[in-house]
N, C-alpha and C. Protein backbone atom coordinates (compact mmCIF):
# COMPACT_ATOMS: atom_id res chain seq x y z
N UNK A 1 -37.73 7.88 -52.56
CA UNK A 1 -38.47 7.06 -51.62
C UNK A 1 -38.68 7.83 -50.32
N UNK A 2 -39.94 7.75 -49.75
CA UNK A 2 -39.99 8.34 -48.59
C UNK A 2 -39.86 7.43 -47.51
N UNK A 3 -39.41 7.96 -46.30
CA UNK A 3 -38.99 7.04 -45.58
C UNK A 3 -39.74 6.76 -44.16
N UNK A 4 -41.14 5.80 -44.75
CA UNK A 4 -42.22 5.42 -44.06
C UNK A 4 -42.32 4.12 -43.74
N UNK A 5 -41.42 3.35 -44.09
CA UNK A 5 -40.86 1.61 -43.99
C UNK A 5 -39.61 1.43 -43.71
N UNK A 6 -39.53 0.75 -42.87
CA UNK A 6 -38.31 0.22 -42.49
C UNK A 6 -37.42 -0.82 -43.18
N UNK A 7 -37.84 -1.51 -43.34
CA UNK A 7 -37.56 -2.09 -44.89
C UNK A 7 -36.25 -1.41 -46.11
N UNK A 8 -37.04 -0.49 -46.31
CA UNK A 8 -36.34 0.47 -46.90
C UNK A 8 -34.86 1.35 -46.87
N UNK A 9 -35.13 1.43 -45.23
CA UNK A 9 -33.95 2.16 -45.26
C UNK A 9 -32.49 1.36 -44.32
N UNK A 10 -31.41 1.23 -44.57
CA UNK A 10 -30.52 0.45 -43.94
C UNK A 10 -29.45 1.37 -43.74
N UNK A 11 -28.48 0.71 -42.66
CA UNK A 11 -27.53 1.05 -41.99
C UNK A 11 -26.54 1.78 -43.27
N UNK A 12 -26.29 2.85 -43.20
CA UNK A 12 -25.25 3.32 -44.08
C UNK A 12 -26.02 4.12 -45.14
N UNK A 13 -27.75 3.96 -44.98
CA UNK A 13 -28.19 4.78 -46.07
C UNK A 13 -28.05 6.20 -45.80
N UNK A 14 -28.31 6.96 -47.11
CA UNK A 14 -28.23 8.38 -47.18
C UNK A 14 -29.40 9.19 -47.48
N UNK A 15 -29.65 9.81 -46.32
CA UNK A 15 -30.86 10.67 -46.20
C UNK A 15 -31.08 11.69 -45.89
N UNK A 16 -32.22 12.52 -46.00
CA UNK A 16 -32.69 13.40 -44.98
C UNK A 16 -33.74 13.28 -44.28
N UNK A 17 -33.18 13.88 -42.75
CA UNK A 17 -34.39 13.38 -41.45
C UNK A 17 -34.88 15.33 -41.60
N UNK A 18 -35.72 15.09 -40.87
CA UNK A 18 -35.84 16.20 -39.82
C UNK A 18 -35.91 16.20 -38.73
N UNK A 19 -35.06 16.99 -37.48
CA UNK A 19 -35.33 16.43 -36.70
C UNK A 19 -35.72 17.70 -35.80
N UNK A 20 -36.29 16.99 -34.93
CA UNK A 20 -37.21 17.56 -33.54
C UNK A 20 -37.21 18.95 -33.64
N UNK A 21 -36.47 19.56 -33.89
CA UNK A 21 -36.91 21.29 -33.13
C UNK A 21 -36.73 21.71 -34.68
N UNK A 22 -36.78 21.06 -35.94
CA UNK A 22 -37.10 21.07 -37.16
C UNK A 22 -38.66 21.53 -37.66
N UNK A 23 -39.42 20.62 -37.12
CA UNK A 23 -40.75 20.01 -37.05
C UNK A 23 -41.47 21.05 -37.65
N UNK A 24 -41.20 22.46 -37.14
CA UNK A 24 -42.33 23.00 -37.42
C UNK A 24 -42.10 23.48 -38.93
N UNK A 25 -41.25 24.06 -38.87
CA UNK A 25 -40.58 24.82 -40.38
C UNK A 25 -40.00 23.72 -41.48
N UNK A 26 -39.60 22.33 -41.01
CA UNK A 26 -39.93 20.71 -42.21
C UNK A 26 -37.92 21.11 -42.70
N UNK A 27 -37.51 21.80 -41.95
CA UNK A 27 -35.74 22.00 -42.53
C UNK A 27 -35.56 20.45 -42.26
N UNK A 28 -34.64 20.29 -43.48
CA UNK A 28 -34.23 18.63 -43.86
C UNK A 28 -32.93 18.65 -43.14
N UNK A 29 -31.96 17.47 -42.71
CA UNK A 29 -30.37 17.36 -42.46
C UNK A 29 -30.22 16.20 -43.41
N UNK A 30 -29.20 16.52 -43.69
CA UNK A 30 -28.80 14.82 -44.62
C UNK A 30 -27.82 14.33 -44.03
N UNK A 31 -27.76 13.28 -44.14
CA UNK A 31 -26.47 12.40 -43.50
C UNK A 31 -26.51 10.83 -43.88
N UNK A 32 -26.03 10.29 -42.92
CA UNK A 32 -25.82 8.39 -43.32
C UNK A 32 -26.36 8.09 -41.92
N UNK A 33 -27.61 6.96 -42.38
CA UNK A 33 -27.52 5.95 -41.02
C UNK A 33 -26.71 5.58 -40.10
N UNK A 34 -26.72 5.78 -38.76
CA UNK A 34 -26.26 4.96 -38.47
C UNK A 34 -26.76 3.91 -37.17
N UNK A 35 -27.96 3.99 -36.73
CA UNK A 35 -28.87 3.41 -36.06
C UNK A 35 -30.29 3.27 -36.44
N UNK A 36 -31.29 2.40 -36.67
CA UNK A 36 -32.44 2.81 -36.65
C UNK A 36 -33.28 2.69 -35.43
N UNK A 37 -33.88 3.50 -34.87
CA UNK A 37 -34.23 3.86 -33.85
C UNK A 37 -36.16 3.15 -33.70
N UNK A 38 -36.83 3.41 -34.40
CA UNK A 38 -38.60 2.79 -34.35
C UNK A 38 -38.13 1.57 -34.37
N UNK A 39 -38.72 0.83 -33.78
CA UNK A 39 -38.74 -0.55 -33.78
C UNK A 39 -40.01 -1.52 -34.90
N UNK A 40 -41.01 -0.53 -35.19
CA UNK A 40 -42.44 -1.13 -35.99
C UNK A 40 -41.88 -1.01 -37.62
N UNK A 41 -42.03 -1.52 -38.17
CA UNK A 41 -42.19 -1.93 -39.29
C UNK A 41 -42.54 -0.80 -40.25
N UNK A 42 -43.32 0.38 -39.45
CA UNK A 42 -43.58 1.38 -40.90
C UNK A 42 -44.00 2.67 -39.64
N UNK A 43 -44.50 3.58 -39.80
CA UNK A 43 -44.32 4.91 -39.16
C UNK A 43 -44.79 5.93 -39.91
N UNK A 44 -46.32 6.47 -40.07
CA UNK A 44 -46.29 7.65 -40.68
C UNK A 44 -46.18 8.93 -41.20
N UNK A 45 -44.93 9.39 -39.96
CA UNK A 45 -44.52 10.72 -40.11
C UNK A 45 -42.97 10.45 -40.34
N UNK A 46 -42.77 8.97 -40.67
CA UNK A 46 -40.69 8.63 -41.07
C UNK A 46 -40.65 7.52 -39.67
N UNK A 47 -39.52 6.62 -40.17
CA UNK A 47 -38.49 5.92 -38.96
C UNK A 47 -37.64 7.08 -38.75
N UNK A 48 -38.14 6.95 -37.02
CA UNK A 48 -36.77 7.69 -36.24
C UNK A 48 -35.32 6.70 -36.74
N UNK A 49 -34.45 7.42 -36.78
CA UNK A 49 -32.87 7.15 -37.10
C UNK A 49 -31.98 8.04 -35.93
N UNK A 50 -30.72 7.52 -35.82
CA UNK A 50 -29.58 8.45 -35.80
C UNK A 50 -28.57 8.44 -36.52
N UNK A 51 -28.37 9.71 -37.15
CA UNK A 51 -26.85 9.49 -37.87
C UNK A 51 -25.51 9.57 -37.75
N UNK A 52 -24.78 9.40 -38.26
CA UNK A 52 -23.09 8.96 -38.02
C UNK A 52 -22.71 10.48 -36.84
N UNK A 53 -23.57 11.31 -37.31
CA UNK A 53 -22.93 12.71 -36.78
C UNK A 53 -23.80 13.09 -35.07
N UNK A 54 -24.56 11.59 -35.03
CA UNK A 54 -25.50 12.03 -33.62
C UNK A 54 -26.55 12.58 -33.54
N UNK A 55 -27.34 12.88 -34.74
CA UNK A 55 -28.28 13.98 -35.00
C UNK A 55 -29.48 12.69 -35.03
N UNK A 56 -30.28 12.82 -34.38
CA UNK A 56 -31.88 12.00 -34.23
C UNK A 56 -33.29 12.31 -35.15
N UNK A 57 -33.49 11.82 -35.82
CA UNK A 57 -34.45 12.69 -36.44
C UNK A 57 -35.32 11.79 -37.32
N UNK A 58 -36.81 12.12 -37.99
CA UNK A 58 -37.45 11.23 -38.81
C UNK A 58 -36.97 11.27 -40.03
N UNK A 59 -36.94 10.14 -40.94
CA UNK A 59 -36.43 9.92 -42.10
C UNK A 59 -37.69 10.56 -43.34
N UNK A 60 -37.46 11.88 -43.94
CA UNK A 60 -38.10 12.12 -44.90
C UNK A 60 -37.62 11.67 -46.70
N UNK A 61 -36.84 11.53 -46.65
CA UNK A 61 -36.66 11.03 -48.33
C UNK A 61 -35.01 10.18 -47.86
N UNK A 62 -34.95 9.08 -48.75
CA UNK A 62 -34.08 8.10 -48.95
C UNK A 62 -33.45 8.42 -50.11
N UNK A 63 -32.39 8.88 -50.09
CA UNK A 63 -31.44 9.70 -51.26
C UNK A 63 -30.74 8.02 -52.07
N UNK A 64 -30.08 7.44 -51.28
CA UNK A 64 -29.71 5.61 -51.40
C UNK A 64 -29.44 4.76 -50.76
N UNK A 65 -29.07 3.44 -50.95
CA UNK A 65 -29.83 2.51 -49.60
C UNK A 65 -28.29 1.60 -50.34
C-alpha cells in the first residue's frame, strides 16, 4: 500500500518514509508510527509522519497497519 491516505496508515504502523534531505535520491527509512503529522485526509506525495525514532518524513509504502 502506498501511503497516500490517511486512513490507511495508524499509530504503530510499519513503514517507509522518506524524509526531507532524502527527496532527491527517494532513500527510504523504515520505522513505526508514531505521530501523524498532515492533517487532510489524503496527500499526493505520502502523509507526513514521525517515527518512534524522531525521524519526519512522507510515508512511501505501508509494510503493516
Amino acid at each position: 500500500m502506498d501511503g497516500k491516505n490517511r486512513n490507511d496508515i495508524k499509530r504503530g504502523s510499519e513503514v517507509y518514509i522518506v524524509l526531507k534531505k532524502d527527496q532527491r535520491t527517494g532513500k527510504k527509512t523504515k520505522g513505526i508510527v508514531k505521530d501523524l503529522l498532515t492533517k487532510s485526509d489524503s496527500h499526493p506525495h505520502g502523509i507526513k509522519v514521525r517515527l518512534e525514532d524522531g525521524s519526519v518524513g512522507r510515508v512511501q509504502e505501508i509494510l503493516n497497519n
